[in-house]
Protein backbone atom coordinates (compact mmCIF):
# COMPACT_ATOMS: atom_id res chain seq x y z
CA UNK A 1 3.82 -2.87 -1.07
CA UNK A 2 7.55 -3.96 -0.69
CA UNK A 3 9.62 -6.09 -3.39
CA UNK A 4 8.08 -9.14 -2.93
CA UNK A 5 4.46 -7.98 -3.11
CA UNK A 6 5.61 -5.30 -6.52
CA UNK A 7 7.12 -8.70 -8.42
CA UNK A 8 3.74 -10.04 -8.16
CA UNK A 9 2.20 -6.97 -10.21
CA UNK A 10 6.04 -6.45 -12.81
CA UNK A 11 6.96 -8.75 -15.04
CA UNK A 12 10.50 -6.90 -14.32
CA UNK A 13 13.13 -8.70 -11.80
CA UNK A 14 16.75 -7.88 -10.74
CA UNK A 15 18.70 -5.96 -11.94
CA UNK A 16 16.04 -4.19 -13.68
CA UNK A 17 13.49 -4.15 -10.38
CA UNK A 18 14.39 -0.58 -9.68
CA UNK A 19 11.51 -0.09 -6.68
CA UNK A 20 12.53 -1.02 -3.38
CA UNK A 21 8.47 -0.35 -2.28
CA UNK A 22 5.18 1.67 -3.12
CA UNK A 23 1.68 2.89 -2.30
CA UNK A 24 -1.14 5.08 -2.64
CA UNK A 25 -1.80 7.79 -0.82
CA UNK A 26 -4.76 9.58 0.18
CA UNK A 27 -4.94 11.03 -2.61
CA UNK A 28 -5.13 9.05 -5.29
CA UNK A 29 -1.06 9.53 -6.19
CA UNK A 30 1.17 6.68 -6.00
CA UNK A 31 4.32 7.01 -4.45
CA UNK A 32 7.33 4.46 -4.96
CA UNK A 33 11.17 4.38 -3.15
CA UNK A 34 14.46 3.14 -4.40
CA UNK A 35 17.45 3.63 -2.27
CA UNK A 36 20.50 4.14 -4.44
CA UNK A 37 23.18 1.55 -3.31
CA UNK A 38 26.25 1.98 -5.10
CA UNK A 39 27.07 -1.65 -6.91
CA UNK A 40 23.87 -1.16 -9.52
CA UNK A 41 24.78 -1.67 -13.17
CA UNK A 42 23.85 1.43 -14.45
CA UNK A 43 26.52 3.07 -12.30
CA UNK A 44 29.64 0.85 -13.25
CA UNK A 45 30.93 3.09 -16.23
CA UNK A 46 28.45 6.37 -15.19
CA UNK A 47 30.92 8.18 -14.70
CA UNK A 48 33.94 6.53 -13.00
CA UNK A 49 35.18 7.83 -10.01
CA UNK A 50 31.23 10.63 -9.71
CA UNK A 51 28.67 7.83 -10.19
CA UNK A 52 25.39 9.47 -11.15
CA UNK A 53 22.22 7.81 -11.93
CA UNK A 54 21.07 8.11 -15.48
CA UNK A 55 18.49 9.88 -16.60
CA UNK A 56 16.81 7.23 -18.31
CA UNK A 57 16.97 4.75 -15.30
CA UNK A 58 15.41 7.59 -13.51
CA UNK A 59 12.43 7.56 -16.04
CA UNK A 60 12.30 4.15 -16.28
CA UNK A 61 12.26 3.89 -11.82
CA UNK A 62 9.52 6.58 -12.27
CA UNK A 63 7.53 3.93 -14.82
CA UNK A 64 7.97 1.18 -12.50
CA UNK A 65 6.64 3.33 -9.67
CA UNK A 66 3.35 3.90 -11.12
CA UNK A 67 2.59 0.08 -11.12
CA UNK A 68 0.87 0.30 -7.70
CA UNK A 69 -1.43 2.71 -9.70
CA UNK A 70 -2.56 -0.43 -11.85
CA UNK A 71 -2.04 -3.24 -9.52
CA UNK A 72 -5.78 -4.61 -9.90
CA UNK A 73 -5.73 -4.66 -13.44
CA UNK A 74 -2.48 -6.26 -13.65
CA UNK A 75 -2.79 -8.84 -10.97
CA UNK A 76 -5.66 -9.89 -13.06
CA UNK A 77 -3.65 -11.71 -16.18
CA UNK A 78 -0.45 -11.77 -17.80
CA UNK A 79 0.31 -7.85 -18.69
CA UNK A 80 3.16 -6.46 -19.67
CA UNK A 81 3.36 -2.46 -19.50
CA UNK A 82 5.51 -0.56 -21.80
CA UNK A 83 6.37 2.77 -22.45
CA UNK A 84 4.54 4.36 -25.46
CA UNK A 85 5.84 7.87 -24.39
CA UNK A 86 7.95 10.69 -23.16
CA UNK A 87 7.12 14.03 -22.65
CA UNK A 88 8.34 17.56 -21.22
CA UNK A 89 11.70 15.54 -19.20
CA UNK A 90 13.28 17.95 -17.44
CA UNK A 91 17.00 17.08 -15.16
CA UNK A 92 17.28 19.04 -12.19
CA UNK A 93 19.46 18.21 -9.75
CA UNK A 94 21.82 14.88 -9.85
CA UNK A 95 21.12 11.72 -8.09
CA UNK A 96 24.36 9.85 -6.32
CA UNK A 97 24.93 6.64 -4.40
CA UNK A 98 23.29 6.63 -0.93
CA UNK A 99 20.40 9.00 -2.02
CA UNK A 100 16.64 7.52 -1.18
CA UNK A 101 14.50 8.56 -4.38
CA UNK A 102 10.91 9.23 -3.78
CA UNK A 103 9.27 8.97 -6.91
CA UNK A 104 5.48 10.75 -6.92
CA UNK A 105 3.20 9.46 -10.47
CA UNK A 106 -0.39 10.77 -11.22
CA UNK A 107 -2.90 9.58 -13.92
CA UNK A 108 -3.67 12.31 -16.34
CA UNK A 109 -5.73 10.52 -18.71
CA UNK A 110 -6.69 7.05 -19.40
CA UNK A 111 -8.64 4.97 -22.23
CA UNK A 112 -7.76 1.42 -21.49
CA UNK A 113 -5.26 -0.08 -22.72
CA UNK A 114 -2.86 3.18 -22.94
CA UNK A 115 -2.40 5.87 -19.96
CA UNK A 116 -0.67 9.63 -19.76
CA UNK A 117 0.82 10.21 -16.22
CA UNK A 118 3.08 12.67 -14.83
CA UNK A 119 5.82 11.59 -12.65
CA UNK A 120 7.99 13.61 -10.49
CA UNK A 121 11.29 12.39 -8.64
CA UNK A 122 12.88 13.85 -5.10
CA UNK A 123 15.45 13.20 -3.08
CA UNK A 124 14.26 14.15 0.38
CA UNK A 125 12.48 17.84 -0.75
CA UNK A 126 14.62 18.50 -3.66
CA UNK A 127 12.80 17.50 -6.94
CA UNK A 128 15.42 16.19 -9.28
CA UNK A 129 13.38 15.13 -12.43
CA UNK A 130 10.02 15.55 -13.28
CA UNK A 131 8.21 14.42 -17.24
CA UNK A 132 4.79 13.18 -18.21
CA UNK A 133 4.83 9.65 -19.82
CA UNK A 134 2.63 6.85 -21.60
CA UNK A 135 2.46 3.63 -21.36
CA UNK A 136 0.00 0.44 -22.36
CA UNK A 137 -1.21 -2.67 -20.48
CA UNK A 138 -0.24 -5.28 -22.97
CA UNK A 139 -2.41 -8.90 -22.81
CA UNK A 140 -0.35 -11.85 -23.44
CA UNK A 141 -2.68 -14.17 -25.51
CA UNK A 142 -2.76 -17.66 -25.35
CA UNK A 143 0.20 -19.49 -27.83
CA UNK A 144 2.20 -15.92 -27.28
C-alpha cells in the first residue's frame, strides 16, 4: 500500500501520517516504511543542531504501521484505532534525518474490538526500538 491507499484505512493525515507505505508479508507480519526527511515537526526543537526522532513518534509510526494488519475491518466503517497500551519499550539505537525505518508489527492476541501486538523498528539491520502495544477499533455511531 503507499500513502494514498494507507489514508483510505487512517483516519490520521499530515503531519501526523508517519507511514510512507506497508504490507504483509508471507507471513502473516506487516511491515510499514517511513523515510526520515529532516523538516518533520517532531524534529524542530529535538534536539537543535543532533535531530533525533522521539521515542514516542517512533511508537506511535510503529502503531500506524500495523494498520495494514486491519485494513478489512477498517475499510469497512468509520473506525478510529487508539492506543490502549504500552508495554516492555525498549530504545536501542537512535534514529536521525535521512534514515529509512522499517517497522515489523505482529498480532499476539486479539478479542475484537482490542488487540496486543509486538512491534519492532530497524534501520536497515540494526533494530532500534522494539515494545508490545494495544490498541482498539473504535465504531463511530451515528449522531457521534
Amino acid at each position: 500500500m503507499n500513502k494514498e491507499e494507507i489514508k483510505k484505512i487512517l483516519p490520521h493525515r499530515e503531519p501526523m501520517l508517519l507511514v510512507d507505505e506497508a504490507y504483509i508479508k508471507e507471513d502473516g507480519t506487516g511491515c510499514g516504511y517511513y523515510t526520515v526527511k529532516g523538516d518533520e515537526f517532531f524534529l524542530q526543537g529535538h534536539f537543535p543542531g543532533n535531530p533525533i526522532v522521539p521515542g514516542v513518534i517512533q511508537c506511535e509510526m510503529m502503531a500506524q504501521s500495523a494498520c495494514i494488519l486491519f485494513k478489512d475491518e477498517m475499510l469497512n466503517g468509520k473506525i478510529t484505532p487508539v492506543y490502549t497500551g504500552l508495554d516492555k519499550v525498549r530504545f536501542r539505537s537512535m534514529i536521525k534525518p535521512g534514515d529509512k525505518i522499517r517497522i515489523e508489527t505482529k498480532v499476539l492476541s486479539k478479542c475484537h474490538p482490542m488487540y496486543k501486538l509486538q512491534g519492532k523498528v530497524y534501520v536497515e539491520e540494526r533494530l532500534c526500538m522494539s515494545g508490545e502495544f494495544s490498541f482498539a477499533l473504535i465504531e463511530e455511531k451515528e449522531g457521534d
